[in-house]
C-alpha atoms as a PDB file:
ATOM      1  CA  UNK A   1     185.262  87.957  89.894  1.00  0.00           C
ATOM      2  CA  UNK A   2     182.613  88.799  92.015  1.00  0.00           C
ATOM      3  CA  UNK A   3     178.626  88.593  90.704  1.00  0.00           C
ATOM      4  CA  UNK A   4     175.188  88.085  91.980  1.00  0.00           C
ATOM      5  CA  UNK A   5     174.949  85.071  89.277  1.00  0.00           C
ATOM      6  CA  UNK A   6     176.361  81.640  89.943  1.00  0.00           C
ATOM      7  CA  UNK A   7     178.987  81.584  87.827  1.00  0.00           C
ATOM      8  CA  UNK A   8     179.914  78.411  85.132  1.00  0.00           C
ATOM      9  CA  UNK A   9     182.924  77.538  87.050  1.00  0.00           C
ATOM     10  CA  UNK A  10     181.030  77.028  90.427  1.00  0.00           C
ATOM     11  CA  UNK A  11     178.505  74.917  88.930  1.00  0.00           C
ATOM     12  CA  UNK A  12     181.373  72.498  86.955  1.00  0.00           C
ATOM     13  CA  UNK A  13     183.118  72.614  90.582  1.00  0.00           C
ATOM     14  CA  UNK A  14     180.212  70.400  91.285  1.00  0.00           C
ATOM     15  CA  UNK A  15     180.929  66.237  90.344  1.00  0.00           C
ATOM     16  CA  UNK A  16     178.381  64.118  89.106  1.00  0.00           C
ATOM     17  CA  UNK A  17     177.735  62.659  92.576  1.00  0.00           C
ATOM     18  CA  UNK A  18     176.918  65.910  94.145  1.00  0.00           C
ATOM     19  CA  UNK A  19     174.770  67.293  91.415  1.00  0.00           C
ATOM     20  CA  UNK A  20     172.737  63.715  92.402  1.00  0.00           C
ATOM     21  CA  UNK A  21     172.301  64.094  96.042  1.00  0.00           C
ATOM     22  CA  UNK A  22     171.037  68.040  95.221  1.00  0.00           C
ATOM     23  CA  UNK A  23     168.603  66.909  93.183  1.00  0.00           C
ATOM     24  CA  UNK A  24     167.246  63.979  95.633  1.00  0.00           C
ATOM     25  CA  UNK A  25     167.593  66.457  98.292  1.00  0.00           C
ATOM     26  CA  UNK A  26     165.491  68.780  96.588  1.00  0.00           C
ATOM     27  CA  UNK A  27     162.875  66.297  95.833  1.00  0.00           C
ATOM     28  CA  UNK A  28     162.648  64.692  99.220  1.00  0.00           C
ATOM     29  CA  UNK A  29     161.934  68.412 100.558  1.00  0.00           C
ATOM     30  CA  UNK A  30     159.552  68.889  97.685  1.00  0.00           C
ATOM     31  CA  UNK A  31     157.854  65.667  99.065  1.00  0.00           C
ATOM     32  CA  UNK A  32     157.563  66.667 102.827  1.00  0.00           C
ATOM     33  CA  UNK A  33     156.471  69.347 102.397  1.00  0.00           C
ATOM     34  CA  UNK A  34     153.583  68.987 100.063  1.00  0.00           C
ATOM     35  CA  UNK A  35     152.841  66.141 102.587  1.00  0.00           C
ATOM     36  CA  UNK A  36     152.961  68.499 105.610  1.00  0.00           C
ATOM     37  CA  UNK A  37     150.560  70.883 103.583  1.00  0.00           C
ATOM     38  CA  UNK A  38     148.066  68.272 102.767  1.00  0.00           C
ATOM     39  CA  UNK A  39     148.268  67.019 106.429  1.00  0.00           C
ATOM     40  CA  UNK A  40     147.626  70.608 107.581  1.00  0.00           C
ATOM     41  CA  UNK A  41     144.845  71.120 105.664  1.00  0.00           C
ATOM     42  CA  UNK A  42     142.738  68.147 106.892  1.00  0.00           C
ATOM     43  CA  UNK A  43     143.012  69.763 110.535  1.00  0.00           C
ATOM     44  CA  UNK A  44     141.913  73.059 108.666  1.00  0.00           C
ATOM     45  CA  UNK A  45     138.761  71.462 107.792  1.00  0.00           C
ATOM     46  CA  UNK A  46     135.555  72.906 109.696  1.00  0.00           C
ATOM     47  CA  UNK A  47     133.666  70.805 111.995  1.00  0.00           C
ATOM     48  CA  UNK A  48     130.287  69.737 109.680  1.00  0.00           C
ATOM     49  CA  UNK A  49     127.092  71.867 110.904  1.00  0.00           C
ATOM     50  CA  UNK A  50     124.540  69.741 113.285  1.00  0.00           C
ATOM     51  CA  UNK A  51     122.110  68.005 111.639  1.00  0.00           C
ATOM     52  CA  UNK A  52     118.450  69.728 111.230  1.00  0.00           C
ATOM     53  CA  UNK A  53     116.054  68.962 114.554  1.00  0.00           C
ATOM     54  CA  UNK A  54     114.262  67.609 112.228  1.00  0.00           C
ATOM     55  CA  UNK A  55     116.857  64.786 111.028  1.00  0.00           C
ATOM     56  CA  UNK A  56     117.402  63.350 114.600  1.00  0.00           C
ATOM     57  CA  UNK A  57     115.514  59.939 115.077  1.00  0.00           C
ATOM     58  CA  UNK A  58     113.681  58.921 118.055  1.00  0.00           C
ATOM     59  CA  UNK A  59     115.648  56.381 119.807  1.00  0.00           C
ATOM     60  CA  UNK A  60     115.466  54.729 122.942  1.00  0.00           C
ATOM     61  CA  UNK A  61     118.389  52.534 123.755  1.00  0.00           C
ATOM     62  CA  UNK A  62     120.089  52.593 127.124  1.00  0.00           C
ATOM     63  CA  UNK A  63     124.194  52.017 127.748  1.00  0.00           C
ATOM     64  CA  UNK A  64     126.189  50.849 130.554  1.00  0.00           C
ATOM     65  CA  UNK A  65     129.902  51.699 131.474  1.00  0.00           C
ATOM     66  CA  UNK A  66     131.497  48.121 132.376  1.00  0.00           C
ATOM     67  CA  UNK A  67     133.769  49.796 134.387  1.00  0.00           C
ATOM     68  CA  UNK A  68     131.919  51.993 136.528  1.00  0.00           C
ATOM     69  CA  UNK A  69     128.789  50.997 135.858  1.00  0.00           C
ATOM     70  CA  UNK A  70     126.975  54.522 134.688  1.00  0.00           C
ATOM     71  CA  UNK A  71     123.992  53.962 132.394  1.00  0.00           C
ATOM     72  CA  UNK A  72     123.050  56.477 129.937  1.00  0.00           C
ATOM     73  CA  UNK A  73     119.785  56.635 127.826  1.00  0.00           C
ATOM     74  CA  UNK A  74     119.811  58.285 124.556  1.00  0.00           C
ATOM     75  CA  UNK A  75     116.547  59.205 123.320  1.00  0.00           C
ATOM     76  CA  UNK A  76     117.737  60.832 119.861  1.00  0.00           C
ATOM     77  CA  UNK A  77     120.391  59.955 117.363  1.00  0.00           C
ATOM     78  CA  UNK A  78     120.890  60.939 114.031  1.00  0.00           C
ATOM     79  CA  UNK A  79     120.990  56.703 112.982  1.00  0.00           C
ATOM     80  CA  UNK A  80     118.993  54.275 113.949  1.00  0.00           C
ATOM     81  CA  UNK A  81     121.527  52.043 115.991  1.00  0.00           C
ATOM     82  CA  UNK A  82     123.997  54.798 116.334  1.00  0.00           C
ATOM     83  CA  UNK A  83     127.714  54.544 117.701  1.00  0.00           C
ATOM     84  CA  UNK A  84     127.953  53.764 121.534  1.00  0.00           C
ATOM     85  CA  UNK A  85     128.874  56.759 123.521  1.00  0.00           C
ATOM     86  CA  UNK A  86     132.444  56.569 125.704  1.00  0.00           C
ATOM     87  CA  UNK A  87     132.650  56.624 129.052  1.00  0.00           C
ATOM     88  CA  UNK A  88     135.841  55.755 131.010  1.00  0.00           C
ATOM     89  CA  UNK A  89     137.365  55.800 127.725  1.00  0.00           C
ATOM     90  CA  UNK A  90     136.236  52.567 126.723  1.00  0.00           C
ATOM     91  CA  UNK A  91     132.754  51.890 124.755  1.00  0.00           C
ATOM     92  CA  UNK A  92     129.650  51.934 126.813  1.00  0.00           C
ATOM     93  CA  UNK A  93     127.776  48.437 126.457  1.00  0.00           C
ATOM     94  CA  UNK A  94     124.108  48.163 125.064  1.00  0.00           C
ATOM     95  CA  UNK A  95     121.931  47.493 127.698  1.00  0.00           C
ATOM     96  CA  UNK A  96     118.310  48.007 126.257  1.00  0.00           C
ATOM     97  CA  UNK A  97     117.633  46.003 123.039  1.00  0.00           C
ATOM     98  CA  UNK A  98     116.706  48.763 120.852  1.00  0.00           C
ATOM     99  CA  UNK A  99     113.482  47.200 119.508  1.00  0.00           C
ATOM    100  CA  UNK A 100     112.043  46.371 123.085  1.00  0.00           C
ATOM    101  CA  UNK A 101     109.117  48.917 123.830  1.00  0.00           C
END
């Protein structure tokens, strides 16, 4: 007998134990792959707009690359003490106390 349906004899061909590990099987791939989805999505995500001119702060705090010793002054941030900016690929160090005049 030949169909397009699984037929009631295939399906009681299967034991107990095998029915199991196709329904774990199922799930784990269930699991993945919602979690590859969700993990493609958050790279989907659009880089945020830039900040009005009018949001940026006045700043005046001056960095130093302990390795090569490059200083950088940044004169506008959107915080007041903002992140240190990389150079070398290590954190520049804070040179300038940011309250000094």
């Amino acid at each position: 007998m030949v169909s397009g349906t699984a037929s009631p004899l295939v399906l009681g061909a299967l034991s107990g134990g095998d029915a199991f590990r196709i329904v774990v099987a199922v799930l784990f791939a269930a699991i993945v792959l919602r979690m590859g989805t969700k993990m493609l999505g958050g790279f989907a995500r659009p880089v945020p707009a830039a900040p009005d001119p009018g949001e940026l702060r006045k700043v005046r705090l001056t960095y130093r690359c302990s390795i090569c010793a490059t200083e950088v002054r940044m004169t506008q941030a959107n915080d007041e003490v903002p992140e240190p900016p990389r150079h070398c690929m290590e954190d520049m160090d804070l040179v300038a106390n940011p309250y000094d005049d």
